[in-house]
Protein backbone atom coordinates (compact mmCIF):
# COMPACT_ATOMS: atom_id res chain seq x y z
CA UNK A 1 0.00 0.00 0.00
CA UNK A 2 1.48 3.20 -1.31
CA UNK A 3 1.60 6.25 1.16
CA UNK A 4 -1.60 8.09 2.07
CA UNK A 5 -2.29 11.58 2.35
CA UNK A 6 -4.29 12.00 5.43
CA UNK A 7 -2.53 8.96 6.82
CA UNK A 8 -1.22 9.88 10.58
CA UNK A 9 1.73 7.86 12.85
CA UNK A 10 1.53 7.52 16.23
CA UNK A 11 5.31 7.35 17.25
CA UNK A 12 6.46 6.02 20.49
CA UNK A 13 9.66 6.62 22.30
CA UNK A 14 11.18 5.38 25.57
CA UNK A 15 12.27 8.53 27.80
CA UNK A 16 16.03 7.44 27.05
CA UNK A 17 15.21 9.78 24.14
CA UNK A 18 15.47 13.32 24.95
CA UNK A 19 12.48 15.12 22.91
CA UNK A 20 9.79 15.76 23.89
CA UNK A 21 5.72 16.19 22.38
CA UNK A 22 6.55 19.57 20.80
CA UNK A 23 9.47 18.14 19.07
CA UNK A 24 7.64 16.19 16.69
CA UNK A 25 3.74 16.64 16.94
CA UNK A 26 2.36 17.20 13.87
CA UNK A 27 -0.76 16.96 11.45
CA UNK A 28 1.00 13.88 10.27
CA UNK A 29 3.04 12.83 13.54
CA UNK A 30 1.51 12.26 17.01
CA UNK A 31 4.10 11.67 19.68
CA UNK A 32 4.14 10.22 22.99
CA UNK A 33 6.59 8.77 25.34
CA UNK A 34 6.90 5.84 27.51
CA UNK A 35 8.75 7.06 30.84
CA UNK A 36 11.39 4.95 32.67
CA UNK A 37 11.41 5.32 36.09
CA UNK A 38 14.56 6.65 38.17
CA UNK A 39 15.42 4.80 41.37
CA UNK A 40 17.66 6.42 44.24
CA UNK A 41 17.56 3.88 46.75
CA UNK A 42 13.61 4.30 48.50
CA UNK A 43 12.66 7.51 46.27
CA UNK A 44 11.28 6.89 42.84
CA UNK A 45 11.04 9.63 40.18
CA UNK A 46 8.94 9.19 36.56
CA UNK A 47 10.86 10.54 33.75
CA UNK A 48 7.97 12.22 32.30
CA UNK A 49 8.17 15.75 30.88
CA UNK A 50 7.37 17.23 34.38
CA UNK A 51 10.31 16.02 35.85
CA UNK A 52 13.10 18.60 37.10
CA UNK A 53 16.20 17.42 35.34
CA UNK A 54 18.23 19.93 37.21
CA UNK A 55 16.65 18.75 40.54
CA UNK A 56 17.23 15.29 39.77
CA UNK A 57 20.98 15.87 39.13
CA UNK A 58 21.38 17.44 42.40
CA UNK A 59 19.58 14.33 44.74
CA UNK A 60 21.68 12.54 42.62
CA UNK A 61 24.66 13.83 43.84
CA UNK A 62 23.75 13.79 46.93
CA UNK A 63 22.99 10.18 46.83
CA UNK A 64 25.94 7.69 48.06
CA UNK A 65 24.21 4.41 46.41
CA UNK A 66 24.56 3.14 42.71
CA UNK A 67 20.97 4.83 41.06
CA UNK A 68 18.98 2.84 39.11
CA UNK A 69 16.42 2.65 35.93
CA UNK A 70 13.63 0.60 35.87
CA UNK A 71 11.69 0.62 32.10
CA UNK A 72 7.82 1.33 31.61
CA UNK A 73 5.14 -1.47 32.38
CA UNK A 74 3.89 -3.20 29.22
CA UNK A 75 0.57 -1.60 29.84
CA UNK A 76 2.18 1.80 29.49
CA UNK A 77 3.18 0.86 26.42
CA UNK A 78 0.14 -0.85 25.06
CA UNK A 79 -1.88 1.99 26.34
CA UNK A 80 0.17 4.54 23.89
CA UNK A 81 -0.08 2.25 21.03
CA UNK A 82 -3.77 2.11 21.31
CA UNK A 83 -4.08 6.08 20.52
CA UNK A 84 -3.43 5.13 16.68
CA UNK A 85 -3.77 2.96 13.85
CA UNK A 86 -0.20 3.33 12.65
CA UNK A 87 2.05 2.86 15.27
CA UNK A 88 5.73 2.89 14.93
CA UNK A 89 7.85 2.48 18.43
CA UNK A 90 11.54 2.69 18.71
CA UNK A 91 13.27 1.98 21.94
CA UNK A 92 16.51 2.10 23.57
CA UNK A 93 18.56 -0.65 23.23
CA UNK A 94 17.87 -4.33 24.66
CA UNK A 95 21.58 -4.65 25.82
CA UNK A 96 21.15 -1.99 28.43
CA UNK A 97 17.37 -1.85 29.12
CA UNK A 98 14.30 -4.24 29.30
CA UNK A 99 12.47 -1.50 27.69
CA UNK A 100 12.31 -3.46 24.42
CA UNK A 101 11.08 -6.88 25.61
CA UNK A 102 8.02 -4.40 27.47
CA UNK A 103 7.43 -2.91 24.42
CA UNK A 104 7.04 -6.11 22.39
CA UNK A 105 4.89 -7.72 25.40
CA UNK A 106 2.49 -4.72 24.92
CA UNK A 107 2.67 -5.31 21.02
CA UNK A 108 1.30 -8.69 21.02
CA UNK A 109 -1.45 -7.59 23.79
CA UNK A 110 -2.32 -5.02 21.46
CA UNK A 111 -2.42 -6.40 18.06
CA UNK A 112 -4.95 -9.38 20.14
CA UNK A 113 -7.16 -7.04 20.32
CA UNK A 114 -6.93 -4.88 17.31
CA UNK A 115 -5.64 -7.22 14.25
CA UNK A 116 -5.97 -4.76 11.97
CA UNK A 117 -3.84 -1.88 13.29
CA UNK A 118 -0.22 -1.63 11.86
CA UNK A 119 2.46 -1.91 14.65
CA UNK A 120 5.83 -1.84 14.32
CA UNK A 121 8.46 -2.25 17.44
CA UNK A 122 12.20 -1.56 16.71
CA UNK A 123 15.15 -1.96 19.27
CA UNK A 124 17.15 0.75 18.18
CA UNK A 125 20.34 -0.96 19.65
CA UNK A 126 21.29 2.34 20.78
CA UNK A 127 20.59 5.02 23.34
CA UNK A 128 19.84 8.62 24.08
CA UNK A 129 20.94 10.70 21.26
CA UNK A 130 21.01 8.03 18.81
CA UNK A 131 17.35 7.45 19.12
CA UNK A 132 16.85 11.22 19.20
CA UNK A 133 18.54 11.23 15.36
CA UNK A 134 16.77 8.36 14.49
CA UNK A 135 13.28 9.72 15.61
CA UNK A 136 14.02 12.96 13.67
CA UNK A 137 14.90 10.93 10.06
CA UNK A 138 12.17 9.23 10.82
CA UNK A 139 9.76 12.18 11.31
CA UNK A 140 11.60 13.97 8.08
CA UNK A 141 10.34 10.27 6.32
CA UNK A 142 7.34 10.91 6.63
CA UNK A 143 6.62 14.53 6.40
CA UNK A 144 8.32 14.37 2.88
CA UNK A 145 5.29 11.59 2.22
CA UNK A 146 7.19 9.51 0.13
CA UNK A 147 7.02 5.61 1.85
CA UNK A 148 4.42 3.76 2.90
CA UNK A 149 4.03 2.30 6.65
CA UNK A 150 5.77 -0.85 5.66
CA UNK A 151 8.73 0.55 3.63
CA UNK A 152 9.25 3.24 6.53
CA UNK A 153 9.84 0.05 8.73
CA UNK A 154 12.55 -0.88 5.84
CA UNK A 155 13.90 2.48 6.27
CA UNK A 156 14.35 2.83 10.06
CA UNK A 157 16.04 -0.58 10.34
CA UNK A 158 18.62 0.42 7.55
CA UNK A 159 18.91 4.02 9.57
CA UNK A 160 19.68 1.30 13.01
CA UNK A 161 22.62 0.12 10.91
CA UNK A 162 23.94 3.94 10.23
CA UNK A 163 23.81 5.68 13.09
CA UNK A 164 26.26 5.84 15.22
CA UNK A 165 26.60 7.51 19.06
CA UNK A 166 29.89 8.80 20.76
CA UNK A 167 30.56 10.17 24.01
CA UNK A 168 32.61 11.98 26.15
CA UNK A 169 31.61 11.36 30.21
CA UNK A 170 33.71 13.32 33.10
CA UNK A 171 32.44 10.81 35.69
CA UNK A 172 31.48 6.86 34.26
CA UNK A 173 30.85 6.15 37.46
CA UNK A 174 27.34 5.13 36.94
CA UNK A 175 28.11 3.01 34.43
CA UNK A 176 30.35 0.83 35.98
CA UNK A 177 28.24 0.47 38.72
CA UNK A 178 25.11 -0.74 36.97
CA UNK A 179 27.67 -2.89 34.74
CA UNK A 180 27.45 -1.48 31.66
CA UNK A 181 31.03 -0.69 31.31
CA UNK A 182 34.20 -2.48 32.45
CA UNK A 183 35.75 -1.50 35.99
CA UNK A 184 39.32 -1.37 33.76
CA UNK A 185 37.59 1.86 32.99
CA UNK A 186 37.80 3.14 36.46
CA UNK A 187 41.89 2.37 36.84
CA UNK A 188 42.46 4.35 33.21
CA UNK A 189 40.58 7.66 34.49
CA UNK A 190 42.55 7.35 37.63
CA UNK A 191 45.07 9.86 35.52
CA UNK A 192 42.45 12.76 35.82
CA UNK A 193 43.66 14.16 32.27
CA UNK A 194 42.33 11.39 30.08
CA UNK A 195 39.23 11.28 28.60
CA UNK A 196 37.54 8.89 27.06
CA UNK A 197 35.54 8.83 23.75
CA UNK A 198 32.67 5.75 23.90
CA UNK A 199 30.30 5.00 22.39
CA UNK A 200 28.28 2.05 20.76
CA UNK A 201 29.34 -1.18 19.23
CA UNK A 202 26.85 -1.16 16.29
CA UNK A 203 25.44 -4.54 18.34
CA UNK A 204 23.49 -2.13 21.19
CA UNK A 205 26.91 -2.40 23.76
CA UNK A 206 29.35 0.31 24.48
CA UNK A 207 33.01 0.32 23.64
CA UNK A 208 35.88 2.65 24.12
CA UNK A 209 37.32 4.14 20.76
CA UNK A 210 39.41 6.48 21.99
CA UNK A 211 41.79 8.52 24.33
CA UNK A 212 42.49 12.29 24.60
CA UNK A 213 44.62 14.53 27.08
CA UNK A 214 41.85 17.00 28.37
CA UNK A 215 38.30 17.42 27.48
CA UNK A 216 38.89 19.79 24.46
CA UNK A 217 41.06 17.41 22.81
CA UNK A 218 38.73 14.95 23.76
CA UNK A 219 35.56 17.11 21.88
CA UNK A 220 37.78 18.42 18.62
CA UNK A 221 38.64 14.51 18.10
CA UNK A 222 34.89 13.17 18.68
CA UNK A 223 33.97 15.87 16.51
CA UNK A 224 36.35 13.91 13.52
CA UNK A 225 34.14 11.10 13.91
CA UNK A 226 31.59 12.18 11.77
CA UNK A 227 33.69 13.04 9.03
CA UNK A 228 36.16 10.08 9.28
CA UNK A 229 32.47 7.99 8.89
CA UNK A 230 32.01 10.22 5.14
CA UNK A 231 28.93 11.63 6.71
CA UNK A 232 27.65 14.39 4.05
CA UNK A 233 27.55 17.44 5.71
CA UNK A 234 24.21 17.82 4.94
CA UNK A 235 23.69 15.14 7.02
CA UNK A 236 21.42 16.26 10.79
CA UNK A 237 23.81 15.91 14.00
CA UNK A 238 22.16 15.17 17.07
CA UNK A 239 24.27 16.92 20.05
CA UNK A 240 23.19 16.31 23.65
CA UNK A 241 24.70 17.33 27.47
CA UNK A 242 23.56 17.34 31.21
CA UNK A 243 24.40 20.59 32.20
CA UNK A 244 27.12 21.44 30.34
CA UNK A 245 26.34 23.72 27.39
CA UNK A 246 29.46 25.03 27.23
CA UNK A 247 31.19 22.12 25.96
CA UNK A 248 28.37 21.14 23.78
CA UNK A 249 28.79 24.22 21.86
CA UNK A 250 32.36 23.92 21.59
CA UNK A 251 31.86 20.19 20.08
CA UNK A 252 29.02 22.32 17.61
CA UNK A 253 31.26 25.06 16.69
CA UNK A 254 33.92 22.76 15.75
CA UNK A 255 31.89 20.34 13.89
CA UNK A 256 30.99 23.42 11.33
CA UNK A 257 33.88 25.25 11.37
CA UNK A 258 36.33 22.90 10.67
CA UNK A 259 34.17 19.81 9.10
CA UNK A 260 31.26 22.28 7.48
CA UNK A 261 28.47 20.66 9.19
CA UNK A 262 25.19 22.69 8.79
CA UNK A 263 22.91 20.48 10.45
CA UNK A 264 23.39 20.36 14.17
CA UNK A 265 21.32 20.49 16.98
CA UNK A 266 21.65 21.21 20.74
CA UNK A 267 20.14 19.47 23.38
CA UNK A 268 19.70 18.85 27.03
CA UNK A 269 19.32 15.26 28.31
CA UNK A 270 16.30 13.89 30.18
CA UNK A 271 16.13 11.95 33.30
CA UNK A 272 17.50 8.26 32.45
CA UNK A 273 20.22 9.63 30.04
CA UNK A 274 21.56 11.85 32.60
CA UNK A 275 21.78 9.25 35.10
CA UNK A 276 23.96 7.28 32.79
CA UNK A 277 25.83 10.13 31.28
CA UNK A 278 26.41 12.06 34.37
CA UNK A 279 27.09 15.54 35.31
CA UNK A 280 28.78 17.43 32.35
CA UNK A 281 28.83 14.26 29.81
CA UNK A 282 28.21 15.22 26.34
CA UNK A 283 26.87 12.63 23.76
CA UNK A 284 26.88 12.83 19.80
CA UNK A 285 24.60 10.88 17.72
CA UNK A 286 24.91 10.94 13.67
């Protein structure tokens, strides 16, 4: 079935993406998201759009225990995906989240009870910016009106096989806490100077790719990346940061001055991204 006209998607995000309703609502798009919830020990926090990130940071500071994620309910899910007939849901990735295996629970709930209504659920393997990039290729899919439902699915699981997220964290603490990164990482940032660029595997895990002498050296060679990859410079650039805007517009200057990006936007993270990413970390997604 070719693409209709007054067709309209319901698109569904986990909060490990960082935009929000206003980001991509449109005549044709109707967006929602799924909110993970943030554990600090006994307090619980829903990463919805009313949460303080700012707040959050700062109990998280103050907290001396490892925090925590837990991923939205199945009915959460399959409640969103009843709002539309053409529902397309992209989560973070099932490596680092149950978030996936919740949403495809909900999916085969759903499609019980309405056969008919088109559902697609793809684990992005990736996280926070990456799915930001991939929800806005997505959303520029189908305002151009060019693909049906099923060949959009076709496109967004060739766009999981392109896109690519790096980061630069000052604390991975977090990380190697919850076990999502080796506790090797923790002896190589004893030297306080080194930073480290991560980022994902292309199989949903992270992996180190490289080392820099101080975090400006560490931003001006993440900010190769893109161009090492042949990315046209046409191409969008998904830039995001907990509390740190500084840096993040440092990585964006560089990234059009010296590589003649034009495409580049700057974001802060939400609630489950900045517990991973930690104070000051700044992510890249392309």
């Amino acid at each position: 079935m070719r693409y209709n006209a007054d067709m309209k998607y319901t698109l569904i995000a986990d909060s490990c993406c960082d935009l929000f309703s206003k980001d991509l609502n449109s005549a044709k798009i109707d967006f929602h998201v799924a909110p993970l919830t943030l554990i600090l020990g006994e307090e619980e926090y829903v990463d919805d759009e009313t949460l303080d990130t700012a707040v959050f940071l700062e109990k998280m500071k103050e907290f001396k225990g490892c925090p925590r994620s837990g991923c939205p309910s199945p009915e959460t899910f399959a409640g969103l995906m009843r709002k539309g007939d053409n529902v397309i849901v992209i989560t973070l990735s099932s490596k680092l989240s149950g978030t996936y295996a919740s949403a495809m629970t909900a999916a085969e709930i759903v499609k019980k009870e309405f056969p008919n209504k088109k559902l697609f659920v793809l684990d992005s393997l990736t996280a926070a910016a990456g799915l930001n990039h991939m929800f806005i290729k997505l959303r520029d899919l189908i305002e151009k009106g060019n693909h049906s439902f099923d060949e959009l699915t076709v496109k967004l699981t060739e766009l999981r096989s392109q896109t690519r997220v790096r980061f630069l964290l000052q604390d991975f603490s977090t990380l190697i806490k919850n076990g999502r990164m080796s506790a090797a990482i923790g002896r190589i940032l004893a030297t306080a100077k080194i930073k480290l660029i991560c980022g994902d595997d292309g199989q949903g895990e992270i992996r180190k790719y490289s080392m820099s002498l101080g975090t400006r050296r560490g931003l001006q060679a993440m900010a190769a990346m893109p161009a090492a990859a042949q990315v046209p410079v046409d191409m969008h650039i998904e830039i995001t940061h907990v509390n740190n805007q500084d840096d993040a517009s440092f990585l964006k200057g560089v990234l059009e001055k010296n590589f003649g990006f034009k495409s580049i936007t700057v974001r802060g993270m939400r609630g489950v991204s900045s517990i991973y990413a930690s104070d000051r970390g700044v992510v890249i997604a392309y």
